[in-house]
N, C-alpha and C. Protein backbone atom coordinates (compact mmCIF):
# COMPACT_ATOMS: atom_id res chain seq x y z
N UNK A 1 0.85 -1.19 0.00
CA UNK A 1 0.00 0.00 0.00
C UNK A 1 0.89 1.24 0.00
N UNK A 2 0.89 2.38 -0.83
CA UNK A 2 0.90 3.60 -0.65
C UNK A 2 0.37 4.60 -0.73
N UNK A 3 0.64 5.82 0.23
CA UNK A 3 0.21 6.09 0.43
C UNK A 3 0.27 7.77 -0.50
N UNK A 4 -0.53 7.92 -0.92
CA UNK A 4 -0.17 9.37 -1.81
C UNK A 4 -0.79 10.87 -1.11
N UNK A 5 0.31 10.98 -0.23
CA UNK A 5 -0.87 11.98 0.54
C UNK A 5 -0.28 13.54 -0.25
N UNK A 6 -1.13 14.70 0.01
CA UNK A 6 -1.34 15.66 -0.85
C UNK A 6 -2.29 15.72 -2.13
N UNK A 7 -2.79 13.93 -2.23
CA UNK A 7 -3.43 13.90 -3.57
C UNK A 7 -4.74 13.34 -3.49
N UNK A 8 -5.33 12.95 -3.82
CA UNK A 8 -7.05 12.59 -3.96
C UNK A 8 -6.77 11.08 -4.11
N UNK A 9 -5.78 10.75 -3.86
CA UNK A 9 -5.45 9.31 -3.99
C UNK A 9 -4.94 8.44 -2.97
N UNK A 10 -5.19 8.03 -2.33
CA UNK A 10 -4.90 7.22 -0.84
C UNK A 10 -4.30 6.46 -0.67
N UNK A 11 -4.61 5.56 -1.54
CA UNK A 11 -4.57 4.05 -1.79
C UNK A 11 -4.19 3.25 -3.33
N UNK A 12 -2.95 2.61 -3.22
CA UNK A 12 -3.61 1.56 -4.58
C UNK A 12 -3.02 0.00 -4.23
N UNK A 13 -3.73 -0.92 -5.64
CA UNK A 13 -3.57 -2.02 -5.04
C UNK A 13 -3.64 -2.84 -6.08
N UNK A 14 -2.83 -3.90 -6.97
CA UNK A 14 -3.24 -4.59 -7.61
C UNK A 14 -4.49 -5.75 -7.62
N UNK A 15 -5.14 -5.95 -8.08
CA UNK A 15 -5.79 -7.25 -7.91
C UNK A 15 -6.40 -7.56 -8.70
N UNK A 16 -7.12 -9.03 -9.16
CA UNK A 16 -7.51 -9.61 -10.38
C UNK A 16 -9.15 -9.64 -9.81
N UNK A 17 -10.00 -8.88 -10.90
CA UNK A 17 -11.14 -9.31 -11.07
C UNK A 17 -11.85 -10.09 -11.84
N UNK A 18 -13.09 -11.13 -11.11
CA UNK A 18 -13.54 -12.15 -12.31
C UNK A 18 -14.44 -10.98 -13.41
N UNK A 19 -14.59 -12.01 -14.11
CA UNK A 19 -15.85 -11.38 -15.33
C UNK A 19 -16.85 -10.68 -14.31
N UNK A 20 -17.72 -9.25 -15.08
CA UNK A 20 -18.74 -8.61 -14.12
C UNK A 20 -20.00 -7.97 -15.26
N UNK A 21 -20.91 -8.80 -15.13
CA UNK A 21 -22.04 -8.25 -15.95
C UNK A 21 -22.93 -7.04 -15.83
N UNK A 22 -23.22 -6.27 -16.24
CA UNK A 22 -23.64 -5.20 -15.77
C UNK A 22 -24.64 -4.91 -17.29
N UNK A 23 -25.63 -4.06 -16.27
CA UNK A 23 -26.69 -3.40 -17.10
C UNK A 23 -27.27 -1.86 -16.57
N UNK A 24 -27.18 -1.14 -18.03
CA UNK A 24 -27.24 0.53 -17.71
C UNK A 24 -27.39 1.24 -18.62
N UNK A 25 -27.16 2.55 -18.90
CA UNK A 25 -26.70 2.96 -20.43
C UNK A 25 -25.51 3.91 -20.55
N UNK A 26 -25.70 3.51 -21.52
CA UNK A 26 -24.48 4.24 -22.13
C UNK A 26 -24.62 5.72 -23.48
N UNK A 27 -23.25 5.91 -23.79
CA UNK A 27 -23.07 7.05 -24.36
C UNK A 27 -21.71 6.78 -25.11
N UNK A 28 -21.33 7.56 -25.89
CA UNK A 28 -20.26 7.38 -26.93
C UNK A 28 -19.17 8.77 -26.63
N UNK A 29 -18.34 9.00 -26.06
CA UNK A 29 -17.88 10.28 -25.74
C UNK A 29 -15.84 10.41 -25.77
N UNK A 30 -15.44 11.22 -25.44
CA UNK A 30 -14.30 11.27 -25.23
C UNK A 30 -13.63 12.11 -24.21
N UNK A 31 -12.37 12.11 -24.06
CA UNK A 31 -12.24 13.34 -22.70
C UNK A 31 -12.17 14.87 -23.29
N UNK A 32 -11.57 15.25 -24.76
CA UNK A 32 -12.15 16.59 -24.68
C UNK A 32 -13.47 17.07 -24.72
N UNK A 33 -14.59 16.25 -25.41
CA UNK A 33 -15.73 16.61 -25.29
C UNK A 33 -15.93 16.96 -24.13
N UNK A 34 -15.25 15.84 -22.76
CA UNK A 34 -15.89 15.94 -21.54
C UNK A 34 -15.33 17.30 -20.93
N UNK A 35 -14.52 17.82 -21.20
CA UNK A 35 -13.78 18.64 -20.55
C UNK A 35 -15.06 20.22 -21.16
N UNK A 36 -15.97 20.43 -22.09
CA UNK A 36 -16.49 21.18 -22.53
C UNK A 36 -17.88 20.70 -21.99
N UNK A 37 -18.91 21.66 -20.96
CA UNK A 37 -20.23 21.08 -20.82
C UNK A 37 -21.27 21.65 -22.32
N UNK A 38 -20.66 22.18 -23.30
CA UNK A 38 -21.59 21.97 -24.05
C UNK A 38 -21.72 21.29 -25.00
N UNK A 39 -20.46 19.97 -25.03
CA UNK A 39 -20.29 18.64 -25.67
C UNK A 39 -20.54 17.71 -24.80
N UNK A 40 -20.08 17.76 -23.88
CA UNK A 40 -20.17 16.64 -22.64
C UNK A 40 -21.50 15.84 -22.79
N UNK A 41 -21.53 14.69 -22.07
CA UNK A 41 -22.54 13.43 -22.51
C UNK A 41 -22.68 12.69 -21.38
N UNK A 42 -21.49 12.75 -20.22
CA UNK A 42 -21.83 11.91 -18.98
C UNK A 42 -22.44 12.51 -18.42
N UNK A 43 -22.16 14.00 -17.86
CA UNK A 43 -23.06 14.18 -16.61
C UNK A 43 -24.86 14.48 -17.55
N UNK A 44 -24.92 14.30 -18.41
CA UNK A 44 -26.19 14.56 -19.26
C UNK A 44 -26.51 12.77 -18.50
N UNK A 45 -26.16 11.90 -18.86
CA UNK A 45 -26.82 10.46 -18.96
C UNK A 45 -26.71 10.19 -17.50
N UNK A 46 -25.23 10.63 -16.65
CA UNK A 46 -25.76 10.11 -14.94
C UNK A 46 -27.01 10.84 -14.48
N UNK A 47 -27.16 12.34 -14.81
CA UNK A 47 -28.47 12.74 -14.72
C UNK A 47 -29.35 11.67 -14.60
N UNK A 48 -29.84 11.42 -15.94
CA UNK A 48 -30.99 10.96 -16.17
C UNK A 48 -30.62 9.46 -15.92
N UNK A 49 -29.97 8.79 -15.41
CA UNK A 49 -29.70 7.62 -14.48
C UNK A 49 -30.19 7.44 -13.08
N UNK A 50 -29.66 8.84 -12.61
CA UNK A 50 -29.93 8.39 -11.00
C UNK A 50 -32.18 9.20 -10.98
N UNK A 51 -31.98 10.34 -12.34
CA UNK A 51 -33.13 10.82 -12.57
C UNK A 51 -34.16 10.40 -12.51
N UNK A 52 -34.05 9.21 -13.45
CA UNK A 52 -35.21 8.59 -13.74
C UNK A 52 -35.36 6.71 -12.95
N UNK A 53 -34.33 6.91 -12.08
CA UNK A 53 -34.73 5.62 -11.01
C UNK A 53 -33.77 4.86 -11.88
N UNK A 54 -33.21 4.67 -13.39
CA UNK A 54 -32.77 3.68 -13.69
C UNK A 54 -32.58 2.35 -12.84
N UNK A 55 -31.76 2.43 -11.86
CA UNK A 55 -31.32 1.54 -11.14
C UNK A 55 -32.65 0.27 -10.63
N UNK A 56 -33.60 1.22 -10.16
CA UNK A 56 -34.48 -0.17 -9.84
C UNK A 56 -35.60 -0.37 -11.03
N UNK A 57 -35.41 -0.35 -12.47
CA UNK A 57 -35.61 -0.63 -13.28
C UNK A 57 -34.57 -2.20 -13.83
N UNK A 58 -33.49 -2.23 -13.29
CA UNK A 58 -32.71 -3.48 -13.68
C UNK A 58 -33.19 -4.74 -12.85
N UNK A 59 -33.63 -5.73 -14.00
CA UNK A 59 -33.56 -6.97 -13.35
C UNK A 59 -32.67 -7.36 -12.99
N UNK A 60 -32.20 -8.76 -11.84
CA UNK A 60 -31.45 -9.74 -11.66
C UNK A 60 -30.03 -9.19 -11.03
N UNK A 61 -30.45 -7.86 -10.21
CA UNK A 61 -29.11 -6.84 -9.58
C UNK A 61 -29.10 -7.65 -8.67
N UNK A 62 -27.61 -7.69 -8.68
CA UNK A 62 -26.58 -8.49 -7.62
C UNK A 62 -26.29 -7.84 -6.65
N UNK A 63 -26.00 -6.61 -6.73
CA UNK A 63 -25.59 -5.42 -5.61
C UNK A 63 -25.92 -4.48 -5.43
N UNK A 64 -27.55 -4.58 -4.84
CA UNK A 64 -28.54 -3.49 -4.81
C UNK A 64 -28.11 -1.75 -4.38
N UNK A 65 -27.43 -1.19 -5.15
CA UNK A 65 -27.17 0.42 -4.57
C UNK A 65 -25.78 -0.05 -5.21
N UNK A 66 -25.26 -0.34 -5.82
CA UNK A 66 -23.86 -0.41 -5.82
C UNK A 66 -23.71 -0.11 -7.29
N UNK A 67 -22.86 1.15 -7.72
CA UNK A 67 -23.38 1.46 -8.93
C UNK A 67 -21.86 1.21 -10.01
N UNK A 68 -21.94 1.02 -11.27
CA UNK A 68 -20.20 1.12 -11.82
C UNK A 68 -20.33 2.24 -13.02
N UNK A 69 -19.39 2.86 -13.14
CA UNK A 69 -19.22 3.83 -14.28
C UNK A 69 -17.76 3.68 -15.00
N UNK A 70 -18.30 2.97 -15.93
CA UNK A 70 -17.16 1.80 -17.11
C UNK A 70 -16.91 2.74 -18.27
N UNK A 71 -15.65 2.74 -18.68
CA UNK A 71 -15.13 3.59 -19.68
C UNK A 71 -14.52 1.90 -20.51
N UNK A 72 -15.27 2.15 -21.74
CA UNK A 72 -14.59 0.55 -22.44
C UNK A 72 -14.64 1.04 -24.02
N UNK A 73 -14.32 0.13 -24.88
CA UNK A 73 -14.48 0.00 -26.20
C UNK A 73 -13.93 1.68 -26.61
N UNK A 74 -12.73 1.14 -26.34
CA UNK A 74 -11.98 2.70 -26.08
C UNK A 74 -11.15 2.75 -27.94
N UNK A 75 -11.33 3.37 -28.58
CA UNK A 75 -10.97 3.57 -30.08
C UNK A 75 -9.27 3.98 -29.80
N UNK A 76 -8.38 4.22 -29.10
CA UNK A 76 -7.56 4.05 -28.73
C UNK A 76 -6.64 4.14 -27.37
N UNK A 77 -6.98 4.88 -26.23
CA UNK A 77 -6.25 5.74 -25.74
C UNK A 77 -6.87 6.68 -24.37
N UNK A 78 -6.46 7.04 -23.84
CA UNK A 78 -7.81 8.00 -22.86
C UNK A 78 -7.93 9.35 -23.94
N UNK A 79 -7.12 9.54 -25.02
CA UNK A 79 -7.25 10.72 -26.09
C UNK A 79 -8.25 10.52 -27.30
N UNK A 80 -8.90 9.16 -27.12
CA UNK A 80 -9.71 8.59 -28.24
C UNK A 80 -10.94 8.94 -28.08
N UNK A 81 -11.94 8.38 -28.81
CA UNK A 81 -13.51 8.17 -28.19
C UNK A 81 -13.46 6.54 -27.84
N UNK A 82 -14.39 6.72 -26.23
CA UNK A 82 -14.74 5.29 -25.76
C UNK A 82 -16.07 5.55 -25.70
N UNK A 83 -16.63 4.47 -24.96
CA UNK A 83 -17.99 3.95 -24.83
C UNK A 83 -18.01 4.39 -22.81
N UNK A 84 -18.81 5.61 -22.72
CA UNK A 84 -19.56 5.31 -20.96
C UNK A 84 -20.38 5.12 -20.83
N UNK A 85 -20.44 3.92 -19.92
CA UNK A 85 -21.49 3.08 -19.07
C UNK A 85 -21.64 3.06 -17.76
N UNK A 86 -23.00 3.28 -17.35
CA UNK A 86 -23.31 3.74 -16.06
C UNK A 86 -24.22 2.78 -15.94
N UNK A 87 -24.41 1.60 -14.78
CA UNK A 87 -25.44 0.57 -14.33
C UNK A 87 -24.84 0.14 -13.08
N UNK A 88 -25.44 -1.11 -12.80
CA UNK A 88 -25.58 -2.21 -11.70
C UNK A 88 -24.94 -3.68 -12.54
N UNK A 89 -24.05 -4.64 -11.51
CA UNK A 89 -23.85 -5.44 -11.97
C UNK A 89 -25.05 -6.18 -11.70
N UNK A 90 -25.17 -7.40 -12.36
CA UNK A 90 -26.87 -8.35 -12.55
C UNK A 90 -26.32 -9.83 -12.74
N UNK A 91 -27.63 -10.77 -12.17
CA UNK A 91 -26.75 -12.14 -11.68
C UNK A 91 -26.30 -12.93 -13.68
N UNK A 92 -28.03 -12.08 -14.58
CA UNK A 92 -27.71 -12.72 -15.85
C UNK A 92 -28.50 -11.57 -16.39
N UNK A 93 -28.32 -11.61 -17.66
CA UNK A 93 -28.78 -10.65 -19.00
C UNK A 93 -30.84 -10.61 -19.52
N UNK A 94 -31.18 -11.76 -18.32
CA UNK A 94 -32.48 -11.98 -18.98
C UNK A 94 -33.50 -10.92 -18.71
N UNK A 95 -34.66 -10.58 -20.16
CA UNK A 95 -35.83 -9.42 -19.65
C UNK A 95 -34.92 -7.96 -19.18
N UNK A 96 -33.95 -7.72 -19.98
CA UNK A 96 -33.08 -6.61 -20.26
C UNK A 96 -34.26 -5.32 -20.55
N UNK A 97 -34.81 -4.03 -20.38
CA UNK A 97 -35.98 -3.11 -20.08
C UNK A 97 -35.23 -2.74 -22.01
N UNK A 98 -36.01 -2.20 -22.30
CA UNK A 98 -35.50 -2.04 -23.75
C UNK A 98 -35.21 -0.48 -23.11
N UNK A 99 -33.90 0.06 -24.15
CA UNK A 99 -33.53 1.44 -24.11
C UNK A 99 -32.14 0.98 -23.15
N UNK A 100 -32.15 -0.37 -22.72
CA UNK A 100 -31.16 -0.22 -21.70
C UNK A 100 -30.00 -1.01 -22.14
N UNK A 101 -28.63 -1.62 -21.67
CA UNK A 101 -27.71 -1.86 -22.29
C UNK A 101 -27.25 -2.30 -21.56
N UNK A 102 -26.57 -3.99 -22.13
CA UNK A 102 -25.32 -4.93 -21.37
C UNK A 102 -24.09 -4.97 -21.73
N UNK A 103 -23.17 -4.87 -20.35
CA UNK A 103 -21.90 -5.00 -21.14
C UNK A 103 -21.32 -6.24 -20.01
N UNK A 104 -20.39 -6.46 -21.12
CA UNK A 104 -19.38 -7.67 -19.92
C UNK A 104 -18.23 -7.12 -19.61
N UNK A 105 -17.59 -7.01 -18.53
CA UNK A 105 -16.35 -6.59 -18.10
C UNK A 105 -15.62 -7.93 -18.44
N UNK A 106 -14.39 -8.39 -19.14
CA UNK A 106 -13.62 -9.44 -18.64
C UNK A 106 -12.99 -9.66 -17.75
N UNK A 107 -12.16 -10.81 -17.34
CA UNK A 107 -11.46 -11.12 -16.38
C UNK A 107 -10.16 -10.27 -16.35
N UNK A 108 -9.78 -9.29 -15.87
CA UNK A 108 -8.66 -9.44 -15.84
C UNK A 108 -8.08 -8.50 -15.03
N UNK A 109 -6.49 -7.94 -14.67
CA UNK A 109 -6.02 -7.52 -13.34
C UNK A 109 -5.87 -5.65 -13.13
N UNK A 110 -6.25 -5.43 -12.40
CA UNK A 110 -6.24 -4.07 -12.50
C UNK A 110 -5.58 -3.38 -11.22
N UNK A 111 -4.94 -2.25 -11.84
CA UNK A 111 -4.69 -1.22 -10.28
C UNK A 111 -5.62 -0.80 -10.06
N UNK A 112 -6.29 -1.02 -8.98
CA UNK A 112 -7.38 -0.28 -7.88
C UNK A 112 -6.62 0.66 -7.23
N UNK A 113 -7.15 2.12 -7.69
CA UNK A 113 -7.18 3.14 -6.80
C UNK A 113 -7.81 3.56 -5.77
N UNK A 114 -8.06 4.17 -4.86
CA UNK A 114 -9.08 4.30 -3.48
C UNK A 114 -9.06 6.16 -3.69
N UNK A 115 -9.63 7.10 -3.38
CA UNK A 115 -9.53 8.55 -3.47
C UNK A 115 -10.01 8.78 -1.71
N UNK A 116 -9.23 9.72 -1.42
CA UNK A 116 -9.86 10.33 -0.32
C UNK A 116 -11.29 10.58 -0.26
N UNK A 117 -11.34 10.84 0.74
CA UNK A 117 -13.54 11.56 1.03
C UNK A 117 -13.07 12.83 0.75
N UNK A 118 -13.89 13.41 -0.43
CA UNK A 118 -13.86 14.41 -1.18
C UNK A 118 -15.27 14.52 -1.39
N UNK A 119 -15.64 15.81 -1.89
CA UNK A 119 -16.51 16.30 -2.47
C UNK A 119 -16.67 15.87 -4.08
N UNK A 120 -18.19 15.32 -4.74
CA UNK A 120 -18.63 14.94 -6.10
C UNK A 120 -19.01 16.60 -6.39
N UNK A 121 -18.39 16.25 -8.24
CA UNK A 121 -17.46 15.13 -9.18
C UNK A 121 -15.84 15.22 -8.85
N UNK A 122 -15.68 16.60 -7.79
CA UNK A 122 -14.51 17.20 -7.70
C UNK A 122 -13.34 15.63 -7.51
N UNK A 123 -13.81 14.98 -6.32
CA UNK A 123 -12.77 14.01 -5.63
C UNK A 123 -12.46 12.75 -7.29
N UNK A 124 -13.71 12.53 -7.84
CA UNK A 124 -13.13 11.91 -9.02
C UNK A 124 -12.54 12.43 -9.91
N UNK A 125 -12.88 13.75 -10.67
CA UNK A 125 -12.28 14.49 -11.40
C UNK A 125 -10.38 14.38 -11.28
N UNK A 126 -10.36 14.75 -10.07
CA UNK A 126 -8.87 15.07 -9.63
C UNK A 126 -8.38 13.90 -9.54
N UNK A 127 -8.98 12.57 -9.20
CA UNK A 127 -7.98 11.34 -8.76
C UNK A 127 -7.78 10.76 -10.28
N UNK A 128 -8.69 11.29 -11.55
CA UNK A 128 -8.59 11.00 -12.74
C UNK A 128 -7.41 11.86 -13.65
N UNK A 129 -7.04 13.58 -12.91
CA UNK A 129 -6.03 13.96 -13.48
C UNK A 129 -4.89 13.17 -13.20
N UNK A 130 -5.02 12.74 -12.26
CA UNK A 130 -3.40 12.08 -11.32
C UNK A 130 -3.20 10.96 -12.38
N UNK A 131 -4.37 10.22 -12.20
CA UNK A 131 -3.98 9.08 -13.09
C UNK A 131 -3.49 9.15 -14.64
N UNK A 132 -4.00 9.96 -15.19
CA UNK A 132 -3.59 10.38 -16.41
C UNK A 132 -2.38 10.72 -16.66
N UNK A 133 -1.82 11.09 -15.33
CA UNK A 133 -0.14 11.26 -15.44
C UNK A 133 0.49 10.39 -15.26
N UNK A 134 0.49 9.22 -14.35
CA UNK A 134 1.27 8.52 -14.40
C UNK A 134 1.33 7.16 -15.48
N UNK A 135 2.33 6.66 -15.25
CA UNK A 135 3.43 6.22 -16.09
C UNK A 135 2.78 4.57 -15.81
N UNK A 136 3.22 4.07 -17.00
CA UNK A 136 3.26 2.03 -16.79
C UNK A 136 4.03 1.76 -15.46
N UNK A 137 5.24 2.37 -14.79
CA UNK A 137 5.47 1.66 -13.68
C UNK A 137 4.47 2.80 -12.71
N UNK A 138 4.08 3.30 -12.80
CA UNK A 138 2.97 3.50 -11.50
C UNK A 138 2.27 3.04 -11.57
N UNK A 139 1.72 1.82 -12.77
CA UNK A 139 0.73 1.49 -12.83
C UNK A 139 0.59 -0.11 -12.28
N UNK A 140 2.20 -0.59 -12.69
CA UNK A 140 2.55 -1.87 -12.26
C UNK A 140 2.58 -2.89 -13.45
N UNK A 141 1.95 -1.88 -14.76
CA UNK A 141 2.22 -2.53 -16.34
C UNK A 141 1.45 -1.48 -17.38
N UNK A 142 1.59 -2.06 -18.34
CA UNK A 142 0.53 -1.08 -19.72
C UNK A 142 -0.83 -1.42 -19.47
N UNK A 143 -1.16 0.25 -19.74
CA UNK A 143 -3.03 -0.32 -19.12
C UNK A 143 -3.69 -0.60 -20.49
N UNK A 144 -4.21 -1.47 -20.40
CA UNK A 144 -4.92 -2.07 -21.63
C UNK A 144 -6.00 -1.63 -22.36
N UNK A 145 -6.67 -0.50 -22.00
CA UNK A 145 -7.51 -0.31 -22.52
C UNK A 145 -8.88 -0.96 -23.09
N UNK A 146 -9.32 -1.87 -22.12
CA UNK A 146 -10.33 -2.76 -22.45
C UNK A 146 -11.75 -2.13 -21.98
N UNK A 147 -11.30 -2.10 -20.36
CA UNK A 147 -12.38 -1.42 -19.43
C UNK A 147 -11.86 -0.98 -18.04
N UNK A 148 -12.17 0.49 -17.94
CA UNK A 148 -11.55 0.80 -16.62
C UNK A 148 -13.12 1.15 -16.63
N UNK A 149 -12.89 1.22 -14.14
CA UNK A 149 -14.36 1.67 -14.22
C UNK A 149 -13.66 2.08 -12.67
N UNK A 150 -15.17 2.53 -12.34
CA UNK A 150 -15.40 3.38 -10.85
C UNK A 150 -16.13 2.70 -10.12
N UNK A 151 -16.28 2.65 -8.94
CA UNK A 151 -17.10 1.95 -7.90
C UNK A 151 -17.83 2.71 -7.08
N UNK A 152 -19.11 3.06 -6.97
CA UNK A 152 -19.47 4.16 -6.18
C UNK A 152 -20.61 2.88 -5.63
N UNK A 153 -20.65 2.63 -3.72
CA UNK A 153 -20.98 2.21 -2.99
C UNK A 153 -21.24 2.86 -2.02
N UNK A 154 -21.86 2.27 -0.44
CA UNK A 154 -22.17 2.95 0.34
C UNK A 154 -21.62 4.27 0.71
N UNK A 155 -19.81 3.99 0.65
CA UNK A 155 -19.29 4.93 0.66
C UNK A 155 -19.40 5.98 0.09
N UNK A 156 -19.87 6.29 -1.12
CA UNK A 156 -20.44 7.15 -2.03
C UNK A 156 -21.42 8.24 -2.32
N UNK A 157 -22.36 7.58 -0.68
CA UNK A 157 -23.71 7.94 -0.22
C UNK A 157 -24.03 9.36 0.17
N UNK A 158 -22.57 10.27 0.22
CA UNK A 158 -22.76 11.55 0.88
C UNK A 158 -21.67 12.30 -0.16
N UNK A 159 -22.53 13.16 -0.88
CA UNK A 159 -21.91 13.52 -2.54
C UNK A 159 -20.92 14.95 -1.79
N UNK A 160 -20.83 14.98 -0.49
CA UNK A 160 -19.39 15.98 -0.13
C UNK A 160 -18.68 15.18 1.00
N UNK A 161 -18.55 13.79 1.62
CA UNK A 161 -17.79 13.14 1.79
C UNK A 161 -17.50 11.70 1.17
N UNK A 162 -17.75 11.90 -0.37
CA UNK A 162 -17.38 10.59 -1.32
C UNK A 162 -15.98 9.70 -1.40
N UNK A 163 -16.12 8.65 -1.22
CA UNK A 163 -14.89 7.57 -1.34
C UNK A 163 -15.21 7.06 -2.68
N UNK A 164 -14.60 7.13 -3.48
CA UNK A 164 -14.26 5.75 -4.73
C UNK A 164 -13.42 5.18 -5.27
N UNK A 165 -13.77 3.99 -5.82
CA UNK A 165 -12.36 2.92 -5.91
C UNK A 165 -12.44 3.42 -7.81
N UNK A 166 -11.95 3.10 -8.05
CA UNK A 166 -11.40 3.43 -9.41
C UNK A 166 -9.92 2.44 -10.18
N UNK A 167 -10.76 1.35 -10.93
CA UNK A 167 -9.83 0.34 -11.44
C UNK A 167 -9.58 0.25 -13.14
N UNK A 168 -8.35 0.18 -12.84
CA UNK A 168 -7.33 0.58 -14.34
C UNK A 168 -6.99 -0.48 -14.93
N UNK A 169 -7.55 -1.30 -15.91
CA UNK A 169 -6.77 -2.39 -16.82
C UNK A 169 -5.22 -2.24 -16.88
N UNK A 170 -4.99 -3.71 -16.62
CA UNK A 170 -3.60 -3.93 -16.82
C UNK A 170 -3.14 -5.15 -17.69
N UNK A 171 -2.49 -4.87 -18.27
CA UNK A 171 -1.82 -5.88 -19.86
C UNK A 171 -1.25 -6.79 -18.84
């Protein structure tokens, strides 16, 4: 464990996750769009996620309140356009609500980050500049670009003392 103090980053940690099914929707975006709110596309769709109840609209949720926000099907790069997805993981794919969308996470090993209790979007925002800077050995290898995502759980529950884990594909 280290510890990164001065930074929005606490914690990291290698570890291997199994496959994780999830259902939510998505959007097609990139980071300069995101960096402009009159291109931007996530906080438009978490809106209307947490807006419109999405969440207890999903069948077959495994981890009732436990939400993921997946950056995947990435066209190259964090400089590319990827695919964001905002849902619940679910035990299987069946009676999917139409308008809504499955993705599969694969198996595989990631640096888990942890962020201090910060204030939303600020505490993610910032633990996302950090990451953007560092390097394959801060990472512990080349990040693969398959699917990184966020973990927003109980901890999550108080949008000006937010904790989130935040996991980075690794080759």
């Amino acid at each position: 464990m280290k510890n990164y103090t001065g930074t929005d980053i606490v914690n990291k940690e290698m570890v291997n996750k199994s496959e994780i099914k999830l259902v939510g929707l998505t959007a097609r975006t990139n980071n300069k769009n995101e960096m402009n709110p009159a291109t931007s596309k996530i906080g438009e769709l978490v809106g209307n996620y947490w807006g419109q109840n999405i969440a207890s609209q999903i069948p077959s949720r495994k981890n009732l309140g436990v939400t993921f926000s997946v950056y995947t099907d990435y066209d190259s790069d964090e400089h590319g356009d990827y695919t964001y997805f905002v849902g619940e993981e679910v035990d299987s794919f069946d009676n999917i609500p139409s308008g809504m969308h499955q993705l599969v996470i694969p198996a595989a090993k990631y640096q888990k980050f942890t962020t201090m209790p910060g204030k939303m979007p600020e505490v993610v925002i910032n633990a996302w500049q950090q990451i953007w800077q560092m390097t394959a050995s801060d990472f512990g290898g080349k990040r693969a670009y398959i699917a990184d995502f966020e973990i927003y759980d109980q901890r999550a529950s108080d949008p000006d003392n937010t904790i989130v884990d935040i996991y980075i594909g690794i080759k």
